[in-house]
C-alpha atoms as a PDB file:
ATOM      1  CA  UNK A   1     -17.747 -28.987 -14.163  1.00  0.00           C
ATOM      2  CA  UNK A   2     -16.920 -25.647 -13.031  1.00  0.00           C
ATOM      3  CA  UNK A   3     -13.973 -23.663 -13.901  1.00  0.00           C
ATOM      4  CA  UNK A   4     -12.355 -21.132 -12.067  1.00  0.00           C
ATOM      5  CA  UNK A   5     -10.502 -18.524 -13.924  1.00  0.00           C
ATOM      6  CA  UNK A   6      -8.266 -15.512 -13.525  1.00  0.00           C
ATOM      7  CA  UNK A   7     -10.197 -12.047 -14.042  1.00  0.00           C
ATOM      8  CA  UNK A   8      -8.375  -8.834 -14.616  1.00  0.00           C
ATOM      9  CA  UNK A   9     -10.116  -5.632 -13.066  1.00  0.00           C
ATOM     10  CA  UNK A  10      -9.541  -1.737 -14.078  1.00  0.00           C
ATOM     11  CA  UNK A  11      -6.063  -1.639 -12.705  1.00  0.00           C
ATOM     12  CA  UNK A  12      -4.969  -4.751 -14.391  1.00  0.00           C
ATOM     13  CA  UNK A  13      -3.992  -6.732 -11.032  1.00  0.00           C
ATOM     14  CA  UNK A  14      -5.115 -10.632 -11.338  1.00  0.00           C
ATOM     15  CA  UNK A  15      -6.298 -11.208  -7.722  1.00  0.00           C
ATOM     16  CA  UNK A  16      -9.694 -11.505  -8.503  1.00  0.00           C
ATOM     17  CA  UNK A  17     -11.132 -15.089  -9.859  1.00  0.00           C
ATOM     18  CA  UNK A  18     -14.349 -15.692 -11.478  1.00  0.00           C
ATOM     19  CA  UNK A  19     -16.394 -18.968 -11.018  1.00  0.00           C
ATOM     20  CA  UNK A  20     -18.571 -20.426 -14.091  1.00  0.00           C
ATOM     21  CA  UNK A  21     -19.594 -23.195 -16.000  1.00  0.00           C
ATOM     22  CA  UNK A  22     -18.741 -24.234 -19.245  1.00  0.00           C
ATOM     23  CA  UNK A  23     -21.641 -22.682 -21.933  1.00  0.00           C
ATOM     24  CA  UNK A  24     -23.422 -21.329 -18.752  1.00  0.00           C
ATOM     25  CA  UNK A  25     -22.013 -17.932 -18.568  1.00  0.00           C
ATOM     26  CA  UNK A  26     -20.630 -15.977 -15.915  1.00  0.00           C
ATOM     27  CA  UNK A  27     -22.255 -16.588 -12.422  1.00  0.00           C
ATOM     28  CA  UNK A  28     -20.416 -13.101 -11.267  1.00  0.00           C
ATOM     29  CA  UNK A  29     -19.223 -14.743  -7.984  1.00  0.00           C
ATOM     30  CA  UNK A  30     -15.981 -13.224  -6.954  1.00  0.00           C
ATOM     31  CA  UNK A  31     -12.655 -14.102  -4.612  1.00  0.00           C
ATOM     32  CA  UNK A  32     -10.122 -11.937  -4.184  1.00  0.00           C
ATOM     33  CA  UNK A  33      -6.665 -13.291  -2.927  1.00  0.00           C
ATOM     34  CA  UNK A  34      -3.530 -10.894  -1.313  1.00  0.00           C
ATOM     35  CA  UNK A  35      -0.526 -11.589   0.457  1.00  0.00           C
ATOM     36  CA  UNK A  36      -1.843  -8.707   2.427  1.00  0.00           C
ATOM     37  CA  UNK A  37       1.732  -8.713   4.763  1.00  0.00           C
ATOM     38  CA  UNK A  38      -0.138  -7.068   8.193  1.00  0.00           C
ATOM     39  CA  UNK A  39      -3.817  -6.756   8.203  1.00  0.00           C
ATOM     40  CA  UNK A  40      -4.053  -4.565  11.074  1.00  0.00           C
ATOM     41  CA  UNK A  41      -3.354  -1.175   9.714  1.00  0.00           C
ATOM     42  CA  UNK A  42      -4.711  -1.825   6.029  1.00  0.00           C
ATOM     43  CA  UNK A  43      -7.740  -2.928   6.316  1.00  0.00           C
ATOM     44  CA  UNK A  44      -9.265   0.031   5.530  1.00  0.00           C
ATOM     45  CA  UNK A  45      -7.048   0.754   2.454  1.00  0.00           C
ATOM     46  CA  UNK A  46      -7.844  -2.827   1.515  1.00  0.00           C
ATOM     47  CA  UNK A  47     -11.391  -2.695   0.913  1.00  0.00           C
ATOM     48  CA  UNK A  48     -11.045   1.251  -0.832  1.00  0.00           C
ATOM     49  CA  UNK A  49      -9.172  -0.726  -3.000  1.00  0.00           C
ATOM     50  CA  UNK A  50     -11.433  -3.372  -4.341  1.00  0.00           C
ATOM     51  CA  UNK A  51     -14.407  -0.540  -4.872  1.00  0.00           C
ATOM     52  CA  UNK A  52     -16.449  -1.115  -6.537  1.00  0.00           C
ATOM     53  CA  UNK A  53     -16.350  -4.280  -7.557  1.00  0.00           C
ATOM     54  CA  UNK A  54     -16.458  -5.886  -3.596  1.00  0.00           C
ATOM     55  CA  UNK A  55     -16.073  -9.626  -4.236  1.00  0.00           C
ATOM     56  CA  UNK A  56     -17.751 -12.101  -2.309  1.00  0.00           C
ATOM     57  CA  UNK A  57     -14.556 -13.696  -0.839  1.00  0.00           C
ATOM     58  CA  UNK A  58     -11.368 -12.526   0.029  1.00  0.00           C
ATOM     59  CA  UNK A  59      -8.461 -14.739   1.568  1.00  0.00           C
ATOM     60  CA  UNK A  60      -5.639 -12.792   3.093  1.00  0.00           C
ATOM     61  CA  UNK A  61      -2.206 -14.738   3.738  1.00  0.00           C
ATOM     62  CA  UNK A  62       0.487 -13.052   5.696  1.00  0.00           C
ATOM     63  CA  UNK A  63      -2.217 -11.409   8.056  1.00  0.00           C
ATOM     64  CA  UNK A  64       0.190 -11.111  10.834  1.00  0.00           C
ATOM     65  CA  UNK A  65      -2.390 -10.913  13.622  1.00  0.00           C
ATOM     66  CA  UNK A  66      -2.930 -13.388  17.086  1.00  0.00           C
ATOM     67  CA  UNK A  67      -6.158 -15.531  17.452  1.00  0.00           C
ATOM     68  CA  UNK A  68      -7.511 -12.467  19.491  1.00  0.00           C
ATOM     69  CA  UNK A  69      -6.777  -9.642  17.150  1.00  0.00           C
ATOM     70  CA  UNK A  70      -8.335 -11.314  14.185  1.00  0.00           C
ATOM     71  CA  UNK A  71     -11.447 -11.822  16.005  1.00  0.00           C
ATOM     72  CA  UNK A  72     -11.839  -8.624  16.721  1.00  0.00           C
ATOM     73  CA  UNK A  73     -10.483  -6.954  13.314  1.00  0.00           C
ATOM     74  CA  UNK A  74     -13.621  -5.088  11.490  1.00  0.00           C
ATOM     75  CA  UNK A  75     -14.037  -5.551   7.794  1.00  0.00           C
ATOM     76  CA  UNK A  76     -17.472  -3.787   6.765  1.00  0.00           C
ATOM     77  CA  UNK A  77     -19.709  -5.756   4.926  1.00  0.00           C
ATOM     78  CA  UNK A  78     -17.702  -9.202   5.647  1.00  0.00           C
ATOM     79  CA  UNK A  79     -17.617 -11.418   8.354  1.00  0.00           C
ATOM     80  CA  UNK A  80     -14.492 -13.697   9.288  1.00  0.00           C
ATOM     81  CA  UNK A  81     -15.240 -17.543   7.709  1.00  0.00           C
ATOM     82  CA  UNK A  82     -12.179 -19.440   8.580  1.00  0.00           C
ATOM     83  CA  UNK A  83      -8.715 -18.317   9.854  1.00  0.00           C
ATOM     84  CA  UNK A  84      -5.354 -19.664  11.469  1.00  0.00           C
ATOM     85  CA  UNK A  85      -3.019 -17.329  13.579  1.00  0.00           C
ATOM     86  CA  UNK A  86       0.581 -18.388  14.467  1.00  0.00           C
ATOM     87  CA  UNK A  87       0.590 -18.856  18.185  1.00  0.00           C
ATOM     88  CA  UNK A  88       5.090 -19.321  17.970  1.00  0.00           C
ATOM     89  CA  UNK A  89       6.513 -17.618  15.921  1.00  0.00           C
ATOM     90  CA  UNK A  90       5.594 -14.049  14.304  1.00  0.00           C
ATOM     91  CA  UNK A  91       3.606 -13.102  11.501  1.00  0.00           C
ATOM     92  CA  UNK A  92       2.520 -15.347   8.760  1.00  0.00           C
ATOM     93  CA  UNK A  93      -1.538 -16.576   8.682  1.00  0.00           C
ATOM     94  CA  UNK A  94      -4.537 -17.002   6.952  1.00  0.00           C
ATOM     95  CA  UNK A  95      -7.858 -15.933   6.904  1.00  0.00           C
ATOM     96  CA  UNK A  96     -11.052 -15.789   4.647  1.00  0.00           C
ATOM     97  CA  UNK A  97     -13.900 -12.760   5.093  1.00  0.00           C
ATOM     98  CA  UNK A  98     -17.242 -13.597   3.452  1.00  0.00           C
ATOM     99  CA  UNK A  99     -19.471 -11.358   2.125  1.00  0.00           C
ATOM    100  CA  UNK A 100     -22.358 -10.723   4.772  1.00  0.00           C
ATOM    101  CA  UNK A 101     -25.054 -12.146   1.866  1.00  0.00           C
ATOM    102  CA  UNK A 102     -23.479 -15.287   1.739  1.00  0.00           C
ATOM    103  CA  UNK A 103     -24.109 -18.415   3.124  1.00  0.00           C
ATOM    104  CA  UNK A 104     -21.265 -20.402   4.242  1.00  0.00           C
ATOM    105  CA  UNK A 105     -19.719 -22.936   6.911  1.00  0.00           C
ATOM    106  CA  UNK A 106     -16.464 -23.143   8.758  1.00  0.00           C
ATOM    107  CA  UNK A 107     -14.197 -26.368   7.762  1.00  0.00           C
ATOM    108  CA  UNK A 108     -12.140 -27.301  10.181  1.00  0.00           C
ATOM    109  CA  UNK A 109      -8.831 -28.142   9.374  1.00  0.00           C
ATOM    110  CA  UNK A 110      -6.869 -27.273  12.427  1.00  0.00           C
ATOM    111  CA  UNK A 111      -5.215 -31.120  12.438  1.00  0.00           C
ATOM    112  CA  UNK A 112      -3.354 -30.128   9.457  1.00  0.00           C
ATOM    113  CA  UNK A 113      -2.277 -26.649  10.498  1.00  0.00           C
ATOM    114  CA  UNK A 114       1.663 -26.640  11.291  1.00  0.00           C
ATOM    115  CA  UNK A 115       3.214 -23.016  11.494  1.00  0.00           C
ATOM    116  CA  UNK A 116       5.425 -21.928   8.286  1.00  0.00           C
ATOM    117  CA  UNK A 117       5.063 -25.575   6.789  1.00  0.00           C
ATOM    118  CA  UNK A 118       1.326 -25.443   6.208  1.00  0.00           C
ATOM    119  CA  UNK A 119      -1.204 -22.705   7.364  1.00  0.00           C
ATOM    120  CA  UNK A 120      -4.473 -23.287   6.189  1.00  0.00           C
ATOM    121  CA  UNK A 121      -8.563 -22.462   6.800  1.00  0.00           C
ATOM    122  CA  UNK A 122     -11.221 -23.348   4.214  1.00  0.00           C
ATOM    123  CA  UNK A 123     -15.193 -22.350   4.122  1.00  0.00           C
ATOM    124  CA  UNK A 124     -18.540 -24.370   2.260  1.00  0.00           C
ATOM    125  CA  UNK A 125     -19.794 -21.581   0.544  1.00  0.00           C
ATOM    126  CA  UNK A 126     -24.663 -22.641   0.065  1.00  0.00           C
ATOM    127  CA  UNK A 127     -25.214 -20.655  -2.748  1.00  0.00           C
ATOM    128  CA  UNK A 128     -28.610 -21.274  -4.292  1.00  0.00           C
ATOM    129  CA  UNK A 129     -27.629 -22.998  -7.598  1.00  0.00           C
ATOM    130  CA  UNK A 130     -24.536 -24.872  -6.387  1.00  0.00           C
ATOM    131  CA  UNK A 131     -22.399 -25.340  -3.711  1.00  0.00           C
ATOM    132  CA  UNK A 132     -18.453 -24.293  -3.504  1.00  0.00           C
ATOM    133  CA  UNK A 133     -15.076 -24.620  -0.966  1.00  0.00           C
ATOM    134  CA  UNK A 134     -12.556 -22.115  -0.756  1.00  0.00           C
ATOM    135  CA  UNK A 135      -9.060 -22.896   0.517  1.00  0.00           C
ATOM    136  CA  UNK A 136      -6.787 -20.503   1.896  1.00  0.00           C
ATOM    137  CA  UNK A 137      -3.424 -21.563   1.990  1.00  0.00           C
ATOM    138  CA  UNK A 138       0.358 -20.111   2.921  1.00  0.00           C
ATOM    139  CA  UNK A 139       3.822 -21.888   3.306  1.00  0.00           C
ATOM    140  CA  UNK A 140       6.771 -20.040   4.344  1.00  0.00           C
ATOM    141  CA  UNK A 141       9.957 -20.140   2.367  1.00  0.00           C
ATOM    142  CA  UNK A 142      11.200 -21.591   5.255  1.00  0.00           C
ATOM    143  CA  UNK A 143       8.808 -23.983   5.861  1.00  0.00           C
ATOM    144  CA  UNK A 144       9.164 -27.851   5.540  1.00  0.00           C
ATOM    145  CA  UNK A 145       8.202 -28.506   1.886  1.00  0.00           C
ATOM    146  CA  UNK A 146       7.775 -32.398   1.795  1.00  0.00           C
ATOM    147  CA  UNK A 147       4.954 -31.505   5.036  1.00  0.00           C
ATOM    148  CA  UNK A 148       2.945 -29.225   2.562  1.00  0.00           C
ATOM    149  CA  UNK A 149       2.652 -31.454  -0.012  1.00  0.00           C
END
């Protein structure tokens, strides 16, 4: 079974998560997560920041953008897996870049979406030993709990 566990890098923060097997070793696949709070204007600060150990995934919540702005927001060296974008109120969202080199497929989960109570996109990551999902998930403080459970 594989474990996922939380990795510390130079600057001590514990965004980024390691995947590996139990007496296997490290398989030195990484996914960073941030409560990024407005995508549009960091996302160049963003990716100075995880240099130079880019991970493979990153899920932003709190990306703040529309439908059309996050399709056309740039990260180098990623492409956009999965996302949802508020279309009611403002702010809130989630999204999930993928390293170019990766193989991966959209899941879609837009039946379960419901703004502030659950916002959600996940990806099948084809990697050649094994095969993983990665959830991306956010619930407003204001959000109906009993929904996201």
């Amino acid at each position: 079974m594989e474990q996922v566990s939380k990795c510390r890098n130079q600057e001590g923060d514990r965004h980024y998560y390691k995947v590996s097997k139990p007496n296997k070793g490290s398989v030195h696949f990484r996914i960073f997560r941030q409560n990024i709070r407005g995508l549009a204007r960091k996302s160049d600060e963003l990716l100075c920041h995880l240099l130079p150990y880019a991970p493979h995934v990153l899920c932003l919540t709190e990306h703040h953008l529309r439908n059309e702005e996050i399709c056309s927001t740039y990260l180098d060296r990623y492409s956009l897996g999965g996302n949802f974008c508020r279309k009611t109120f403002r702010q809130g969202g989630v999204c999930i870049y993928v390293s170019l080199d990766i193989q991966f497929n959209t899941i879609n989960l837009d039946q379960h979406n419901k703004e502030k109570d659950l916002e959600i996109c996940a990806i099948n990551i084809h990697l050649p030993s094994r095969r993983l999902t990665v959830i991306c998930l956010y619930r407003s403080s204001t959000g109906n709990f009993n929904y996201f459970l």
